[in-house]
Protein backbone atom coordinates (compact mmCIF):
# COMPACT_ATOMS: atom_id res chain seq x y z
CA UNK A 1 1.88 20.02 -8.55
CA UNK A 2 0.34 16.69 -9.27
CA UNK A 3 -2.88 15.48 -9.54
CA UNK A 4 -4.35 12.88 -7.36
CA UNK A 5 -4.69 10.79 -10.44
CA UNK A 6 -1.42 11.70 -12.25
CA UNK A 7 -0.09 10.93 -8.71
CA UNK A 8 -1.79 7.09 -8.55
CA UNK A 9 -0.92 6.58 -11.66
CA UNK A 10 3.07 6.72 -10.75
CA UNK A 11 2.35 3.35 -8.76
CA UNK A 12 1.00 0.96 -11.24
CA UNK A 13 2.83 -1.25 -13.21
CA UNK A 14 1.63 -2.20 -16.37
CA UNK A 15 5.17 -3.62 -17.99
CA UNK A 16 7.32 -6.39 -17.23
CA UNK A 17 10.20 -4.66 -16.48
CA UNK A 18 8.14 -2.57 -14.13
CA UNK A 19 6.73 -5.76 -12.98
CA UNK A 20 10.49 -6.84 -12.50
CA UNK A 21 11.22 -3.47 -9.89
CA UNK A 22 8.03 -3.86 -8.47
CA UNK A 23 8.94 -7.14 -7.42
CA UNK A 24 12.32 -5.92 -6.13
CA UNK A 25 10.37 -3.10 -4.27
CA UNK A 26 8.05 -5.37 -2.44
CA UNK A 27 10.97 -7.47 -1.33
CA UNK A 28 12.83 -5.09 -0.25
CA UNK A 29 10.09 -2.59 1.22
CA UNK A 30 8.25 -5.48 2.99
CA UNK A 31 11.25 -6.75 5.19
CA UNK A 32 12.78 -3.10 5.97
CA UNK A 33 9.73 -1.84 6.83
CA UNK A 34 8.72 -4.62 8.97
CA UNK A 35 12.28 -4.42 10.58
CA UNK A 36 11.75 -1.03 11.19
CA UNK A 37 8.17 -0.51 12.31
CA UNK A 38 7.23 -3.90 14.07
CA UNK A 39 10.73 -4.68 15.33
CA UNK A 40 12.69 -1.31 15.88
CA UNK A 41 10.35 1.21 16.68
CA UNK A 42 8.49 -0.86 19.50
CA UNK A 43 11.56 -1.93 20.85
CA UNK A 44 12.80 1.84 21.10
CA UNK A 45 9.58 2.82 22.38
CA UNK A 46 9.71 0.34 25.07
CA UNK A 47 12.93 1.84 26.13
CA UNK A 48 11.58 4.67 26.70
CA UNK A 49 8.59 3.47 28.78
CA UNK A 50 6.22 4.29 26.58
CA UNK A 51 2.86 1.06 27.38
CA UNK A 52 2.92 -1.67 24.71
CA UNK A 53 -0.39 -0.55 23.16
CA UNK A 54 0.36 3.14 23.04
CA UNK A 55 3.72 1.91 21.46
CA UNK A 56 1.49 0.08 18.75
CA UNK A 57 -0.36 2.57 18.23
CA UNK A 58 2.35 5.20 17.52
CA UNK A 59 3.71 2.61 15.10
CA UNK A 60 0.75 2.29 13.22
CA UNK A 61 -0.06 5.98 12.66
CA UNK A 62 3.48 6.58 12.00
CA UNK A 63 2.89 3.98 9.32
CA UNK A 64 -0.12 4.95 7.78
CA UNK A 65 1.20 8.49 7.71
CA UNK A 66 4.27 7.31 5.28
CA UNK A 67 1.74 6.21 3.01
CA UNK A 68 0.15 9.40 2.64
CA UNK A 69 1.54 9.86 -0.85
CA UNK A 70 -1.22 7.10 -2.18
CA UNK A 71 -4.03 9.03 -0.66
CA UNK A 72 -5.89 9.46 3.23
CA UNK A 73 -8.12 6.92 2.51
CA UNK A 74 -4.99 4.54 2.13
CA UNK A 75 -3.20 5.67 4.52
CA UNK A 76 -5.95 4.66 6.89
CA UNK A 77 -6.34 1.34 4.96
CA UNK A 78 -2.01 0.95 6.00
CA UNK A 79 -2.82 1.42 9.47
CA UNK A 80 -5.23 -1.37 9.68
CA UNK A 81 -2.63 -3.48 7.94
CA UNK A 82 -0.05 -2.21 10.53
CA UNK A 83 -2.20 -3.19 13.37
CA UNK A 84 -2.50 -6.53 11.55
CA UNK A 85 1.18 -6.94 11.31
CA UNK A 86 1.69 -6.31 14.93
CA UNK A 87 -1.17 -8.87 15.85
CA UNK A 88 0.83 -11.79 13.70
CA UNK A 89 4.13 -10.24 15.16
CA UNK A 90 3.06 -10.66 18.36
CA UNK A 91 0.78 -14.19 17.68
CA UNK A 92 4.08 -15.17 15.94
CA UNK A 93 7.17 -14.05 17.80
CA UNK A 94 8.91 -13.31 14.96
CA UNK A 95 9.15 -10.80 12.13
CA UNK A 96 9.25 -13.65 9.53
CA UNK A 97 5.42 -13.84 9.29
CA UNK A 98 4.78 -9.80 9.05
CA UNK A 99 7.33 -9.90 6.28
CA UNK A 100 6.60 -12.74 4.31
CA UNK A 101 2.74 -11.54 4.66
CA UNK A 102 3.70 -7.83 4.00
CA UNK A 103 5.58 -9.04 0.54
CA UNK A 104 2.73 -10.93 -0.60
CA UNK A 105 0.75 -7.84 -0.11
CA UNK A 106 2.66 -5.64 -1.70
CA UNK A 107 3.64 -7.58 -4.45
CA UNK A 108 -0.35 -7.89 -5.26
CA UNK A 109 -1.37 -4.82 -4.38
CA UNK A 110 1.28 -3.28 -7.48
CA UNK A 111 0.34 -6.08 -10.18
CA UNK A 112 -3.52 -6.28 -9.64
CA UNK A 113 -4.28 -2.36 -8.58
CA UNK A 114 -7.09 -0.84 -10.81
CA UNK A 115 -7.30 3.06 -11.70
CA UNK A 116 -10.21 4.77 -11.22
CA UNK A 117 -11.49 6.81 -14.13
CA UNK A 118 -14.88 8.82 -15.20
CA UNK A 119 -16.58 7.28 -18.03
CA UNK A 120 -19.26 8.75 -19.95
CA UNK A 121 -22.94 6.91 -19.93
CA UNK A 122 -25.72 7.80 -22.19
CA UNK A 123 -27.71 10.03 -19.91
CA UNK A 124 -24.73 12.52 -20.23
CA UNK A 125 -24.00 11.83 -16.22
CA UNK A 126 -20.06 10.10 -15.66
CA UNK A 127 -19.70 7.11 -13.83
CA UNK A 128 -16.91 5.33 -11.97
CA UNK A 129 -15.28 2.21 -13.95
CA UNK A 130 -12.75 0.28 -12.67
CA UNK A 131 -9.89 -0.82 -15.25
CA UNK A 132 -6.52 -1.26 -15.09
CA UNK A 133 -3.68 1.22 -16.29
CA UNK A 134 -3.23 0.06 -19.39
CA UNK A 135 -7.04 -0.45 -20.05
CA UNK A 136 -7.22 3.17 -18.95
CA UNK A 137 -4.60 4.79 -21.32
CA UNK A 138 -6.43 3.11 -24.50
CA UNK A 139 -8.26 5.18 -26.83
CA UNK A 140 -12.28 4.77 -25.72
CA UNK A 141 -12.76 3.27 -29.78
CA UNK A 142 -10.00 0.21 -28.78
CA UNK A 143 -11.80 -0.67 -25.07
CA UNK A 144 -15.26 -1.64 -26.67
């Protein structure tokens, strides 16, 4: 089984051709998902006369639970984003916003996402340092 970290570290691009996929991935991910959770799901929901906020609800948790491979804490993070989407769905009327929104998210999220390691301070205690992946995989002599 994977770490956490080993796990996290399987989502961040640090080439260009991964930069290249991620791109496709954010595209692609961003509408489908949108499609499916802010324009199917309520809709099917609704058919079966389930309220409009409980309906929004069970699309958001459904949401954040996919996410659960990146960790709880962002899976909770998703669902606030979910909720979001639904707000400019509904502010909107269309799915054009939520996806054009959810792309731009994504497609940051992948290039500019920062690893968090343990580094070593002189009192012998570790503290948390932001950098990003490729930052991270450097030998400590190179990142001075």
């Amino acid at each position: 089984m994977l770490s956490r970290s080993r796990v996290s570290r399987l989502f961040i691009v640090s080439t260009p051709a991964e930069r290249r996929w991620w791109t496709l991935l954010s595209i692609v991910a961003g509408t489908t998902e949108e499609l499916t959770w802010r324009g199917v799901q309520p809709a099917l929901l609704a058919w079966c006369h389930v309220p409009a906020g409980a309906a929004i609800a069970i699309c958001a948790a459904t949401f954040g639970v996919g996410h659960l491979a990146q960790g709880w804490k962002w899976a909770v993070a998703v669902f606030g984003f979910a909720l979001a989407f639904h707000a400019l769905t509904w502010v909107t009327g269309s799915l054009i916003v939520p996806m054009a929104v959810h792309v731009a998210v994504d497609l940051t999220g992948g290039v500019l996402r920062r690893v968090r390691v343990e580094a070593p301070v002189p009192s012998g205690r570790t503290r948390a340092v932001l950098m990003n992946h490729r930052e991270a995989n450097q030998p400590e002599a190179a990142r001075v």
